[in-house]
Structure formats: structure tokens, C-alpha cells
PDB file of N, CA and C in Angstrom:
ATOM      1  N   UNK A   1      -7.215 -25.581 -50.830  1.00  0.00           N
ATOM      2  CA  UNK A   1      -8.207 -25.158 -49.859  1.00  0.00           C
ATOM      3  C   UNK A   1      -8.458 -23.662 -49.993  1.00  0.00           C
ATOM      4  N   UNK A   2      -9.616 -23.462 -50.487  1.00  0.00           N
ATOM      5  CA  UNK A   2      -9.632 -21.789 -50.346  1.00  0.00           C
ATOM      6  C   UNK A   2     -10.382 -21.631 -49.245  1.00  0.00           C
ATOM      7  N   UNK A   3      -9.925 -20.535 -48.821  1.00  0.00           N
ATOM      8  CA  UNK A   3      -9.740 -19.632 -47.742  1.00  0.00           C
ATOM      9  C   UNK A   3     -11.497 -18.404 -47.848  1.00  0.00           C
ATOM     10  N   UNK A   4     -11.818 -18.208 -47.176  1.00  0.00           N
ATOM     11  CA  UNK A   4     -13.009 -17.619 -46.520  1.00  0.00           C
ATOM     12  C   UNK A   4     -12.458 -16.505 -46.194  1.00  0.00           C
ATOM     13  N   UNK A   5     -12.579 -15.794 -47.173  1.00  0.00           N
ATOM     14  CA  UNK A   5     -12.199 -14.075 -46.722  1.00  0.00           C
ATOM     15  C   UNK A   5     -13.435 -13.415 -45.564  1.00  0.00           C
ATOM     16  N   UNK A   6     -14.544 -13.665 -45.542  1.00  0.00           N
ATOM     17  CA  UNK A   6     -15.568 -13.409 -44.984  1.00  0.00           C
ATOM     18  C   UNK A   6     -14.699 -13.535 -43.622  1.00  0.00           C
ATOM     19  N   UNK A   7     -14.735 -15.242 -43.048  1.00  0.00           N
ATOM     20  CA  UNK A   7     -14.622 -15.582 -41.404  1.00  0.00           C
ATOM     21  C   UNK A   7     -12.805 -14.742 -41.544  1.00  0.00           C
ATOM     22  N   UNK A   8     -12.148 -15.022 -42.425  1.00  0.00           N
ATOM     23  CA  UNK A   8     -10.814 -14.635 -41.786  1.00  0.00           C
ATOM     24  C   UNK A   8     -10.979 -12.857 -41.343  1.00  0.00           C
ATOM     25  N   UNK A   9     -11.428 -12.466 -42.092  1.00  0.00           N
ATOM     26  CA  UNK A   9     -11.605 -10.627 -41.851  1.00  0.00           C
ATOM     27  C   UNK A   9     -12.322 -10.889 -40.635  1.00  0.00           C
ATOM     28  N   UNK A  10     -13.048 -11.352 -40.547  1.00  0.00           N
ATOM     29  CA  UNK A  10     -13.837 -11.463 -39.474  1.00  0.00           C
ATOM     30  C   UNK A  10     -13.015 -11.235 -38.011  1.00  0.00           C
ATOM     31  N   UNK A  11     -12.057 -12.459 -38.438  1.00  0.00           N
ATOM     32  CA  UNK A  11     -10.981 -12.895 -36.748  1.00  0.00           C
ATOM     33  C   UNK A  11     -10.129 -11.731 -37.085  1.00  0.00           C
ATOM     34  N   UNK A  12      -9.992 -11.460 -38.270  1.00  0.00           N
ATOM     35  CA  UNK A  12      -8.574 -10.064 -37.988  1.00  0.00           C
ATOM     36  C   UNK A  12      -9.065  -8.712 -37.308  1.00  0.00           C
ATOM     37  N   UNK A  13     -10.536  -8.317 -37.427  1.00  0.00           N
ATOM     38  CA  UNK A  13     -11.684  -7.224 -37.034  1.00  0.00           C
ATOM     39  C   UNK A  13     -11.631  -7.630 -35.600  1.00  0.00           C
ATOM     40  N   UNK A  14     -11.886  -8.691 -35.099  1.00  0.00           N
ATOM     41  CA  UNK A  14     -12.038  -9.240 -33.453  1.00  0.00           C
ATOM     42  C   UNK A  14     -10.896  -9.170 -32.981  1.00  0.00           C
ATOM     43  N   UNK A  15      -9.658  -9.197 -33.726  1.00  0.00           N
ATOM     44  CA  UNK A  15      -8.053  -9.352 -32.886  1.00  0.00           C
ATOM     45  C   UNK A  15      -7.448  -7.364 -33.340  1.00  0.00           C
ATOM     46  N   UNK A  16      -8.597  -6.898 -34.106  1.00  0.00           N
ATOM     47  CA  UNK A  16      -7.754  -5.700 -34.181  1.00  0.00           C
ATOM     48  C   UNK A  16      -6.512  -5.344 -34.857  1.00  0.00           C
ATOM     49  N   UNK A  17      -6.228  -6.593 -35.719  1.00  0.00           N
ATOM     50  CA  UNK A  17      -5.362  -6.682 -36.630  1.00  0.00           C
ATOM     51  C   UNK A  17      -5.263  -6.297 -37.826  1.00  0.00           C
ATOM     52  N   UNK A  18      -4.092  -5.943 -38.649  1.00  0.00           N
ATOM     53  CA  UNK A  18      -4.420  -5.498 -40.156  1.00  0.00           C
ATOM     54  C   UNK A  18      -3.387  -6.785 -40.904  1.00  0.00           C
ATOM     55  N   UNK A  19      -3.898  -6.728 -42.211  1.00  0.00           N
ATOM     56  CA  UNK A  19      -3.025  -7.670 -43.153  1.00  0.00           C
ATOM     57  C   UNK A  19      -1.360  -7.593 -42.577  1.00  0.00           C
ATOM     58  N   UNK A  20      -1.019  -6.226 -42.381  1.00  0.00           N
ATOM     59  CA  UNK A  20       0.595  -6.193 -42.421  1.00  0.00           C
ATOM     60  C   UNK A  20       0.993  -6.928 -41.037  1.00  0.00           C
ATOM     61  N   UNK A  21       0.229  -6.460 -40.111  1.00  0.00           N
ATOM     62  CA  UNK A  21       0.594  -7.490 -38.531  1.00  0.00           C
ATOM     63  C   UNK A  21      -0.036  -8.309 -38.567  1.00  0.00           C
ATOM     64  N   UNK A  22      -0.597  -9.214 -38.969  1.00  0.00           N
ATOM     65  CA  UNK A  22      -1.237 -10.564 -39.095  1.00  0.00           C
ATOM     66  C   UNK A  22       0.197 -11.224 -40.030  1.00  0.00           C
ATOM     67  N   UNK A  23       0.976 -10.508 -40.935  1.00  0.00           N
ATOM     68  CA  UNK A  23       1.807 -11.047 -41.414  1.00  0.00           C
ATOM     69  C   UNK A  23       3.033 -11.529 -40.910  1.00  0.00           C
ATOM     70  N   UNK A  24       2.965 -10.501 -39.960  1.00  0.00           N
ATOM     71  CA  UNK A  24       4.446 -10.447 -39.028  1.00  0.00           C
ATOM     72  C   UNK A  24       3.976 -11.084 -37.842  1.00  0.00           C
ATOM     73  N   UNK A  25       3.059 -11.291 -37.657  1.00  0.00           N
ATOM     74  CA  UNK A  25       2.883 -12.041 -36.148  1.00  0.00           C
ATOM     75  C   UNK A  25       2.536 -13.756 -36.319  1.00  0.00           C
ATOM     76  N   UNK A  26       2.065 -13.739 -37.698  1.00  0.00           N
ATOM     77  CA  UNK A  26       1.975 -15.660 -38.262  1.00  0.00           C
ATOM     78  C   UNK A  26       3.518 -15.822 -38.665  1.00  0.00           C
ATOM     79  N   UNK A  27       4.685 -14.435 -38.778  1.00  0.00           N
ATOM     80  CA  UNK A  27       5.693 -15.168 -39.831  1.00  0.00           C
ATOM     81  C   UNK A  27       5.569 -15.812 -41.191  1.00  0.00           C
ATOM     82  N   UNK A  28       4.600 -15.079 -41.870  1.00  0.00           N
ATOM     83  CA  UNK A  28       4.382 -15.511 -43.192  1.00  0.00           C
ATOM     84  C   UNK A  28       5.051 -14.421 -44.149  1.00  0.00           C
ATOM     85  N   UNK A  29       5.481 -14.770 -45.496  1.00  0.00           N
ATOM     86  CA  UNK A  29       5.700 -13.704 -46.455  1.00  0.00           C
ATOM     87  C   UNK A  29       4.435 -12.409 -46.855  1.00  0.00           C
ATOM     88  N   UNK A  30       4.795 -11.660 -47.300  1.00  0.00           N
ATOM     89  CA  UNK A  30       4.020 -10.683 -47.439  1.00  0.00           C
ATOM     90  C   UNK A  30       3.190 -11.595 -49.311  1.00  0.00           C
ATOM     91  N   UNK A  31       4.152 -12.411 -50.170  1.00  0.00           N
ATOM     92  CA  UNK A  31       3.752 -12.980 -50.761  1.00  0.00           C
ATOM     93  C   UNK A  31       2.559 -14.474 -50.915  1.00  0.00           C
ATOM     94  N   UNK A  32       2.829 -14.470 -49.876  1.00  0.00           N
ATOM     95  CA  UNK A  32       1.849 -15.423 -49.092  1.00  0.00           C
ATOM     96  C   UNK A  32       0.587 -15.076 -48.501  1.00  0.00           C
ATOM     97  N   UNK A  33       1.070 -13.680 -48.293  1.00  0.00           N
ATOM     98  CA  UNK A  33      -0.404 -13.028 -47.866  1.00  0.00           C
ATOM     99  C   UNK A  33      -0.754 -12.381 -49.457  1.00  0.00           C
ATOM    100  N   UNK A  34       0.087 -12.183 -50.560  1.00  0.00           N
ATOM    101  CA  UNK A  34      -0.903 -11.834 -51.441  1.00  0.00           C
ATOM    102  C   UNK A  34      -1.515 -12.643 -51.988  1.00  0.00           C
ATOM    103  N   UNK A  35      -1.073 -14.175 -51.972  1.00  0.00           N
ATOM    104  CA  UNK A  35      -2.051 -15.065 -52.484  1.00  0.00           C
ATOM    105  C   UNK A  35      -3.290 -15.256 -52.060  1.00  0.00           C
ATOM    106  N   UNK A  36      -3.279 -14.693 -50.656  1.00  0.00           N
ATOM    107  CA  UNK A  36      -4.434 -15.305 -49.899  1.00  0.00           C
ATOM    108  C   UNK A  36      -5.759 -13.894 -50.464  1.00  0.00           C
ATOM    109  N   UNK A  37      -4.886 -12.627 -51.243  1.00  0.00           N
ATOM    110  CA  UNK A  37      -5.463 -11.837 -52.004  1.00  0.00           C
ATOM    111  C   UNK A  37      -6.265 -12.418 -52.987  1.00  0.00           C
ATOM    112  N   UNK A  38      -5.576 -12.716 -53.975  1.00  0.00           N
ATOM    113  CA  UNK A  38      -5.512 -13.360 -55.355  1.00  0.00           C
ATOM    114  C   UNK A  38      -6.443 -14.531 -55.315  1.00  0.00           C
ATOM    115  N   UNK A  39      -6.549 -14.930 -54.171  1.00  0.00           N
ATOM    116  CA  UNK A  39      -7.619 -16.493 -54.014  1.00  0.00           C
ATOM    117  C   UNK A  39      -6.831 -17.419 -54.632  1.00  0.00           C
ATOM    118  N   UNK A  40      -5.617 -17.831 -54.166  1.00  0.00           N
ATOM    119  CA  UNK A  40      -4.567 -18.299 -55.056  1.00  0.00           C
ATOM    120  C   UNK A  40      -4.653 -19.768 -53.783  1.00  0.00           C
ATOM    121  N   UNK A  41      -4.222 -21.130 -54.332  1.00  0.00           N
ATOM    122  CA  UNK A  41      -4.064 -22.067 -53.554  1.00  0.00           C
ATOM    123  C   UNK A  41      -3.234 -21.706 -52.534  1.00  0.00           C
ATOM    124  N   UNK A  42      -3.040 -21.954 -51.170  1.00  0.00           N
ATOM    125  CA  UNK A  42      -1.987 -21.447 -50.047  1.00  0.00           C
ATOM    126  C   UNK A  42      -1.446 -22.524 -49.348  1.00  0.00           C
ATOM    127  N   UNK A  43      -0.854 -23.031 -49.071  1.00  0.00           N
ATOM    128  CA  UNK A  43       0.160 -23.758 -48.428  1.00  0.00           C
ATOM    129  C   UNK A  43      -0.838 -24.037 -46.934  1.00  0.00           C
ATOM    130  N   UNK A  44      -0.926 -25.327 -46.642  1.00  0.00           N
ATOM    131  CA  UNK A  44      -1.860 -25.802 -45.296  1.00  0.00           C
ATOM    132  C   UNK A  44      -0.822 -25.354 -44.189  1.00  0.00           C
ATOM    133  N   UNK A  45       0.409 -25.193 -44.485  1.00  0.00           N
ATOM    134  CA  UNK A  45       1.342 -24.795 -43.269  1.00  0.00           C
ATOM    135  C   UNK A  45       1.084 -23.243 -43.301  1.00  0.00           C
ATOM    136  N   UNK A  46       0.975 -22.103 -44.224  1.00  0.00           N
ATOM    137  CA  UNK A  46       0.448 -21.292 -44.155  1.00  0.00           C
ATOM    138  C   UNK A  46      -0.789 -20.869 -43.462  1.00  0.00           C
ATOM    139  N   UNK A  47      -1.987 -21.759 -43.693  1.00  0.00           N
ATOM    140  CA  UNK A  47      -3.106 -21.719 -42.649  1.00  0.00           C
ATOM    141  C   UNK A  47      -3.238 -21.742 -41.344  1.00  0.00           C
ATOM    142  N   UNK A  48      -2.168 -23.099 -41.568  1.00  0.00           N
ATOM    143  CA  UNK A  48      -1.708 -23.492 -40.024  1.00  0.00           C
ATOM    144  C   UNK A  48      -1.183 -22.319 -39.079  1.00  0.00           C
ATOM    145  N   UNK A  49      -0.134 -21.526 -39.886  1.00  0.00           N
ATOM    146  CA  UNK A  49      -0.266 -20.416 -39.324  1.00  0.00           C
ATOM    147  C   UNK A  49      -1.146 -19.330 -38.636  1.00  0.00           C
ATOM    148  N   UNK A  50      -1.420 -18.939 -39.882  1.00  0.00           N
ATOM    149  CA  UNK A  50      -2.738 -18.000 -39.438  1.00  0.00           C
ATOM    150  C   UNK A  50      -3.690 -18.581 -38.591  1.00  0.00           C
ATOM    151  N   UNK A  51      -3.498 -19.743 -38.211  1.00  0.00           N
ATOM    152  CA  UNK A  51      -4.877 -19.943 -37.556  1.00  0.00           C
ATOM    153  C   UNK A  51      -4.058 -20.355 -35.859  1.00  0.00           C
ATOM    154  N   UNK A  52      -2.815 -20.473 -36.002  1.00  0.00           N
ATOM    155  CA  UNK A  52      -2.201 -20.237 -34.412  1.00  0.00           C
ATOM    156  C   UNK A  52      -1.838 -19.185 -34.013  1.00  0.00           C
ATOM    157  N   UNK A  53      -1.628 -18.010 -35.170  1.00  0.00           N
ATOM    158  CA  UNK A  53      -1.415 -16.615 -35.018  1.00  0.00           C
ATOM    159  C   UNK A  53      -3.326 -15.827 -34.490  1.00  0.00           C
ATOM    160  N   UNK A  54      -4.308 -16.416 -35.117  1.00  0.00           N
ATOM    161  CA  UNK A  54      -5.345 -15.738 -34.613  1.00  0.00           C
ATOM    162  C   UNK A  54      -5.932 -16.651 -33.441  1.00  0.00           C
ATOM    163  N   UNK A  55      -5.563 -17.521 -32.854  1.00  0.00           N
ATOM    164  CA  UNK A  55      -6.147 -18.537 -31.973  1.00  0.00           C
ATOM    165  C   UNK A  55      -7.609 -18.884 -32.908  1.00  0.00           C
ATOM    166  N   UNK A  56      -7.847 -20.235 -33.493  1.00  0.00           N
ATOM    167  CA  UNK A  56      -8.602 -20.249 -34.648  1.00  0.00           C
ATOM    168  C   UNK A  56      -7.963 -21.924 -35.344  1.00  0.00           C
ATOM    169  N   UNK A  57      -9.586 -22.496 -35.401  1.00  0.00           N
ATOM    170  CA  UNK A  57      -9.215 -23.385 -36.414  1.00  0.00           C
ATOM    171  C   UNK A  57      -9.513 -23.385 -37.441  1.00  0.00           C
ATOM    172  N   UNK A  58      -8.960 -24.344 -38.251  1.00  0.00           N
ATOM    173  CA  UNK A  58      -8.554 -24.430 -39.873  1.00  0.00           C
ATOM    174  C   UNK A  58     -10.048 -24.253 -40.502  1.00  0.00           C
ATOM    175  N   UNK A  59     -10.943 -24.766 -39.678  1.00  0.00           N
ATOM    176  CA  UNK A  59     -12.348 -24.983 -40.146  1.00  0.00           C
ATOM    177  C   UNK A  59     -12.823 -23.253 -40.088  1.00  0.00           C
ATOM    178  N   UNK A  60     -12.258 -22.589 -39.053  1.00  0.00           N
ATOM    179  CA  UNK A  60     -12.440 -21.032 -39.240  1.00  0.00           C
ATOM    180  C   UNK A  60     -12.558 -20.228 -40.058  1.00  0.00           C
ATOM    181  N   UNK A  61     -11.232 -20.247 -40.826  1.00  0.00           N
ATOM    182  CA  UNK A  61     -10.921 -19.672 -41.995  1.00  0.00           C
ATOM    183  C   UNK A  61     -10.990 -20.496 -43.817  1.00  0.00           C
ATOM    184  N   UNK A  62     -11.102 -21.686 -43.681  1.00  0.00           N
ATOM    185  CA  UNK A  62     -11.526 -22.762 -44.767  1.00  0.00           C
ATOM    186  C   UNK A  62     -12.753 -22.674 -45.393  1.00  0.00           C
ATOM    187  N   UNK A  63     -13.084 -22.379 -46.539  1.00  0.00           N
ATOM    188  CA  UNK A  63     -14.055 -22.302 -47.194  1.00  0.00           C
ATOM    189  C   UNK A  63     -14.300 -24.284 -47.689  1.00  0.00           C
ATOM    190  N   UNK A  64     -14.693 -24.674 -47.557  1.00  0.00           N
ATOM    191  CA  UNK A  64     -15.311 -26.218 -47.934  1.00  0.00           C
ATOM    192  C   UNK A  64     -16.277 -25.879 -48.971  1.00  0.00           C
ATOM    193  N   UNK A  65     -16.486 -27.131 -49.398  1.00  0.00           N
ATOM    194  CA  UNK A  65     -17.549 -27.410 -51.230  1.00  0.00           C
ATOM    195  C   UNK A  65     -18.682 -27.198 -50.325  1.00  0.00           C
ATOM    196  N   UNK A  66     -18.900 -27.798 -49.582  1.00  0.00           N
ATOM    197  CA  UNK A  66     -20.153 -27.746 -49.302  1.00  0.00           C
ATOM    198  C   UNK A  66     -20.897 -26.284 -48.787  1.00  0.00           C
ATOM    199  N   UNK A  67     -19.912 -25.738 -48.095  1.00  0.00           N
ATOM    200  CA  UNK A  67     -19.990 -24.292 -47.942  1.00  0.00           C
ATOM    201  C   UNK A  67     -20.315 -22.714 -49.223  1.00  0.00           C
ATOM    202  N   UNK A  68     -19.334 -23.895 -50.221  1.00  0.00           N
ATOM    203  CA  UNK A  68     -19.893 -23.144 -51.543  1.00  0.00           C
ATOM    204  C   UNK A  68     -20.717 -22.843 -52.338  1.00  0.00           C
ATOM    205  N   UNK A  69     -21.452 -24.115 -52.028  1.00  0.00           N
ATOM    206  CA  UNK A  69     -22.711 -24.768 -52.920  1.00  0.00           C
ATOM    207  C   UNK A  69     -23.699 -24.058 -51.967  1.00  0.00           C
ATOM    208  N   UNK A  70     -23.777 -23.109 -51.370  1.00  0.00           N
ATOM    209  CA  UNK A  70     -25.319 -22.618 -50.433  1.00  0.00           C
ATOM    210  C   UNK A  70     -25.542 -21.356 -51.455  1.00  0.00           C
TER     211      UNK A  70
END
């Protein structure tokens, strides 16, 4: 599932958050957040995170095919 850097910056800009406390407040690795750099596949429990750490669903931060294709 790749990830939508667009909407996720988005919710981190609205919560006032930066990469390093978005890291520590989902409990994710700092390696986990570099994948989400890299556009690297990420773990759905990883999302899952971030998306109970920003109040946010999966559909939030999820880039979909169909979303790609516009």
C-alpha cells in the first residue's frame, strides 16, 4: 500500500507535528519512518499506527490505483 505523502503531510501540518514526534507518539521505528521516505512497502500495522496516532483513517493516508491513475 503506498502511502500519500501529500494527505499524510497534510494531517502532520494540521496536528503540528514533525516526522520525529509523529514517530514517538505512533511508537514506530525511526526505520519505519524512513521507509515511508523511500516509498518503500510499510507494514498495515504501521499505518494502523499512524493513523490512530493522527486520529485518521487508513483511506487518509493510502494512496489507491485508482487514485494514481488521475
Amino acid at each position: 500500500m503506498p502511502i500519500s505523502y501529500n494527505k499524510l503531510w497534510k494531517l502532520m501540518i494540521d496536528k503540528n507535528l514533525s516526522k520525529t514526534e509523529l514517530t514517538h507518539l505512533a511508537g514506530i521505528s525511526t526505520n519505519a519512518m524512513a521507509k515511508l521516505g523511500r516509498n518503500e512497502d510499510v507494514r498495515v500495522n504501521v499505518l494502523e499506527k499512524l493513523c490512530t496516532s493522527l486520529d485518521c483513517k487508513l483511506d487518509d493516508i493510502v494512496e489507491f490505483e485508482s487514485e494514481r491513475k488521475k
